[in-house]
Protein backbone atom coordinates (compact mmCIF):
# COMPACT_ATOMS: atom_id res chain seq x y z
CA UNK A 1 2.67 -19.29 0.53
CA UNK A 2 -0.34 -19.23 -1.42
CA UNK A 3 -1.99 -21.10 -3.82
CA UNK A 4 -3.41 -18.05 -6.65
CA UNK A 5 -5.24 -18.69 -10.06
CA UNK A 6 -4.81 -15.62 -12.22
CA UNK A 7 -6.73 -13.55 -14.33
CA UNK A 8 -4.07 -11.12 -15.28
CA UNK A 9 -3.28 -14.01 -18.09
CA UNK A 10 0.39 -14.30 -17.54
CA UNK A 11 2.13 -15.40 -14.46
CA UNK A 12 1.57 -13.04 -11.09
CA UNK A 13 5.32 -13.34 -9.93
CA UNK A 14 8.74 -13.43 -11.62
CA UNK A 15 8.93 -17.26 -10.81
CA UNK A 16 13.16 -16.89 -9.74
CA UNK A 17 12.30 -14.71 -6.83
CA UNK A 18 8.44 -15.75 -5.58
CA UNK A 19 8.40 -19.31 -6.51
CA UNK A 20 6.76 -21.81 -8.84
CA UNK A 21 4.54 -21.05 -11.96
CA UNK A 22 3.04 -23.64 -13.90
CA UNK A 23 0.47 -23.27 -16.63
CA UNK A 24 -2.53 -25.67 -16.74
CA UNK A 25 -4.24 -27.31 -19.30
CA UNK A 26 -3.42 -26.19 -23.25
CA UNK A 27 -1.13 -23.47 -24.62
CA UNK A 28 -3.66 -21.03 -25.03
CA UNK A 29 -5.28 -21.02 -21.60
CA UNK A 30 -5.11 -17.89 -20.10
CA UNK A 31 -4.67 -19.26 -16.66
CA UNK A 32 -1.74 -19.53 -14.78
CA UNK A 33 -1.55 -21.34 -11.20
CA UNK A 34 1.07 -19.53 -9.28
CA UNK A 35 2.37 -20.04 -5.54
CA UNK A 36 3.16 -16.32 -4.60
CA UNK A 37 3.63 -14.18 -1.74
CA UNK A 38 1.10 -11.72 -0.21
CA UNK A 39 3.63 -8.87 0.24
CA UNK A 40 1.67 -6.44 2.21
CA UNK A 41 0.82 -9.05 5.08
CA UNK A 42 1.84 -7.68 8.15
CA UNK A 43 3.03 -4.25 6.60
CA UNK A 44 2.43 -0.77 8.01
CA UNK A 45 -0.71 0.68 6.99
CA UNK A 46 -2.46 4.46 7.71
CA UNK A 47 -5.73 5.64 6.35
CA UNK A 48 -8.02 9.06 6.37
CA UNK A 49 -9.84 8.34 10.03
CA UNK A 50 -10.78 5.58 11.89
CA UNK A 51 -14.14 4.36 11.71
CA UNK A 52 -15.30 5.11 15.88
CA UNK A 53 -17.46 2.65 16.94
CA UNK A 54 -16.75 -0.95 19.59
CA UNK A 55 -13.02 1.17 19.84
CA UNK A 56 -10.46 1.47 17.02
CA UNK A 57 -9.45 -2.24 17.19
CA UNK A 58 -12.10 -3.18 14.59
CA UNK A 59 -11.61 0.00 12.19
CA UNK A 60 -7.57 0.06 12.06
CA UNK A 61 -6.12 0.47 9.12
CA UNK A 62 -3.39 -2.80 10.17
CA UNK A 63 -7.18 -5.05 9.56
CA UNK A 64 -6.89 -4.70 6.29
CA UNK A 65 -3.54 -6.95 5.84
CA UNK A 66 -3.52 -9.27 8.68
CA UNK A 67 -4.21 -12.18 6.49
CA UNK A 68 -7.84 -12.86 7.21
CA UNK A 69 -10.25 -12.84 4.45
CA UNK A 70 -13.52 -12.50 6.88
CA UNK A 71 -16.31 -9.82 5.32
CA UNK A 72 -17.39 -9.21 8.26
CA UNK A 73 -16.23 -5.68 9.60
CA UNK A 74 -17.86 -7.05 13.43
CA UNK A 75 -15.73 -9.54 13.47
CA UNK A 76 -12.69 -7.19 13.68
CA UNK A 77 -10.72 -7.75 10.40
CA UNK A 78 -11.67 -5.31 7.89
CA UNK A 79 -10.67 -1.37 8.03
CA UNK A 80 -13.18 1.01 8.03
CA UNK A 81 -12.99 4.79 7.47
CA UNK A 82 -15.45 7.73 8.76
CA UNK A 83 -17.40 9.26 6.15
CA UNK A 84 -15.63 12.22 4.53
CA UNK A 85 -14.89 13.39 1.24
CA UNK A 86 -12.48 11.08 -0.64
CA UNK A 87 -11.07 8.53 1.94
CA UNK A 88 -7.95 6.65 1.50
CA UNK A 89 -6.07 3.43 2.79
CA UNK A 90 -2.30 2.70 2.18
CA UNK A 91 -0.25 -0.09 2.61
CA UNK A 92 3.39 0.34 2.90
CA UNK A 93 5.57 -2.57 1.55
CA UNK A 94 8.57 -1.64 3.03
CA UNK A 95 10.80 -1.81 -0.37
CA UNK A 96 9.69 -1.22 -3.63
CA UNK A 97 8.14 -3.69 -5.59
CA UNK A 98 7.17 -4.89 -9.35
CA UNK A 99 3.41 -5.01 -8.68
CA UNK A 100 1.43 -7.41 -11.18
CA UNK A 101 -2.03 -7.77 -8.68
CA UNK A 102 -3.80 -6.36 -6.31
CA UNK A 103 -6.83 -8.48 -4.90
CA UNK A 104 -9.33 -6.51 -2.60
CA UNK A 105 -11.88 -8.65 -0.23
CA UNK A 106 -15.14 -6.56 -0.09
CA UNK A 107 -16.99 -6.06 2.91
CA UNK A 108 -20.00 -8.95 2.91
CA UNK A 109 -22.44 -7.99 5.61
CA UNK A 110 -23.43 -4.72 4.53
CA UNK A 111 -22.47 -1.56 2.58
CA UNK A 112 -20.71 -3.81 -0.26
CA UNK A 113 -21.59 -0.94 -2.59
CA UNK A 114 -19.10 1.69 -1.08
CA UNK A 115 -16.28 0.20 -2.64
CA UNK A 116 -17.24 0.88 -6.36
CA UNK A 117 -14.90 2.79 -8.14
CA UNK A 118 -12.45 2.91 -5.86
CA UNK A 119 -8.97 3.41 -7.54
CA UNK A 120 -6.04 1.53 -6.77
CA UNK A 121 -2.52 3.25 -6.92
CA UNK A 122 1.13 2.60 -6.98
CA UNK A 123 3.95 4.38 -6.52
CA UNK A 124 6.62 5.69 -4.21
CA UNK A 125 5.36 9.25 -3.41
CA UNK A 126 3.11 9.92 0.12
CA UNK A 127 2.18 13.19 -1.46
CA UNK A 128 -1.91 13.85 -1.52
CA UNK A 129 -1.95 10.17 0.31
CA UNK A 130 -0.62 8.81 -3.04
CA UNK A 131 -2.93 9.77 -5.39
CA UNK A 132 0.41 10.98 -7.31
CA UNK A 133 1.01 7.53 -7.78
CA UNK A 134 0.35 5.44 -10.68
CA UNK A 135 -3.37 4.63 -11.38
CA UNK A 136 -3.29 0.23 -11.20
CA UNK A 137 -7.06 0.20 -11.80
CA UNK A 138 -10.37 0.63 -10.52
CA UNK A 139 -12.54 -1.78 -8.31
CA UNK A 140 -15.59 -1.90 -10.26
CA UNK A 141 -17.35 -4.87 -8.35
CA UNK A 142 -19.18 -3.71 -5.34
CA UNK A 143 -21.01 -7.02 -4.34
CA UNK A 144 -21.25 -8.36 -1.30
CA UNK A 145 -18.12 -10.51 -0.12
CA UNK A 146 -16.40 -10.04 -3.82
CA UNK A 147 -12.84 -10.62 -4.51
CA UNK A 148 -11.48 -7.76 -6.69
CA UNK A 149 -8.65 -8.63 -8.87
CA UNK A 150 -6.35 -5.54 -10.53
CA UNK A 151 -3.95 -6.45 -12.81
CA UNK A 152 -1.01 -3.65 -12.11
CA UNK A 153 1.22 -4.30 -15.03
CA UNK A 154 4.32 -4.75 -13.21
CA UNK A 155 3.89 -0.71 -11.70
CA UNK A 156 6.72 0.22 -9.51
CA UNK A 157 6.63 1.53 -6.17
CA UNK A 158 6.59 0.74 -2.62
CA UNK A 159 3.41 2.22 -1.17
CA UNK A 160 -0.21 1.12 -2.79
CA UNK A 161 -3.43 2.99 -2.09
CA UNK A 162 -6.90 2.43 -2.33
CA UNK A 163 -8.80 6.32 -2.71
CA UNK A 164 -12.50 6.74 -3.31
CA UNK A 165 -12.32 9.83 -5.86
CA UNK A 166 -14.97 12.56 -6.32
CA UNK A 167 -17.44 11.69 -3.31
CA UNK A 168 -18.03 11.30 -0.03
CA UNK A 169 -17.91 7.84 1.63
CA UNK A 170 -16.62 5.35 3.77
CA UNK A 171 -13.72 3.02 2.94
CA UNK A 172 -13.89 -0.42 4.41
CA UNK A 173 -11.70 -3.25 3.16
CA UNK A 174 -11.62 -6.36 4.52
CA UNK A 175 -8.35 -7.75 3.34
CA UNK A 176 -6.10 -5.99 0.58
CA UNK A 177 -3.15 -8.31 -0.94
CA UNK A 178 -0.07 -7.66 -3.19
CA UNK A 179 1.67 -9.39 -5.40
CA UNK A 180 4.56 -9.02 -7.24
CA UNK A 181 8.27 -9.26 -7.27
CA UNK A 182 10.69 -6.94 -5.06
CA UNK A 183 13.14 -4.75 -6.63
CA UNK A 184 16.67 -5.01 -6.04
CA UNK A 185 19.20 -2.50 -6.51
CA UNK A 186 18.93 -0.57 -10.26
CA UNK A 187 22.16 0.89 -10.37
């Protein structure tokens, strides 16, 4: 579990199925303090290439969702593509999911700026690595060590992406969470 202050201004999780969601301080504060789960801990993830250098174990797409924040790609928990033309990173969830938030941990000890404009989707297609999928947002922070909210609006799907559109670049994320509520059966 994890303590989470939103920005989204309304609760990150449908409190029945992730937990507890209190709201602090006086009816109109947009802040909500929710206890939520990070859904794509631990979950399969792929991306473009793998980022060669010290061996794959500190490029892998996995780095990316092991649960450690730490900006530091040396250190062995952030992904890292090659540089190519429009690189991509995708999580999958393993069922699909109500998305309200994406956060995105930046990459702190160099090369922060990479990230910027980076578009987050969500959906259930694989097709074109997902850029089929629903457009959550864009990561318009590119600062050193930042922590890039996306409000998702509830999106459905069970695969999110992170694509750098239009230029070519390397995609390095240190940690990429998700948060929302899973779907059971619509019928």
């Amino acid at each position: 579990m994890l303590f989470y202050i939103s920005v989204c201004h309304r609760p990150l999780a449908m409190p029945r199925i992730l937990g507890r969601t209190v709201r602090p301080g006086s009816p109109t504060t947009p802040v909500f303090l929710t206890i939520a789960r990070n859904w794509a801990r631990g979950r399969p993830a792929a991306q473009s290439s793998t980022y060669p250098q010290w061996g794959t174990v500190y490029s892998r797409a996995e780095s990316a969702v092991d649960g450690h924040r730490d900006g530091d790609w040396s250190h062995g928990s952030c992904s890292h593509t090659t540089r190519e033309r429009e690189p991509w990173w995708r999580v999958d969830l393993g069922a699909r999911y109500a998305v309200t938030a994406v956060v995105v941990k930046n990459r702190q000890d160099c090369c922060s700026e990479r990230i910027r404009g980076a578009q987050i989707h969500v959906g259930d297609s694989l097709a074109n690595h997902g850029r089929c999928n629903s457009v959550c947002g864009t990561i318009t922070n590119g600062s050193a060590g930042s922590l890039s909210i996306v409000c998702c609006e509830r999106r459905k799907g069970r695969y999110v992406s992170v694509l750098i559109p239009g230029r070519e670049e390397s995609l390095t994320l240190c940690e990429l969470e998700v948060y929302g509520s899973e779907l059971r059966d619509e019928c």
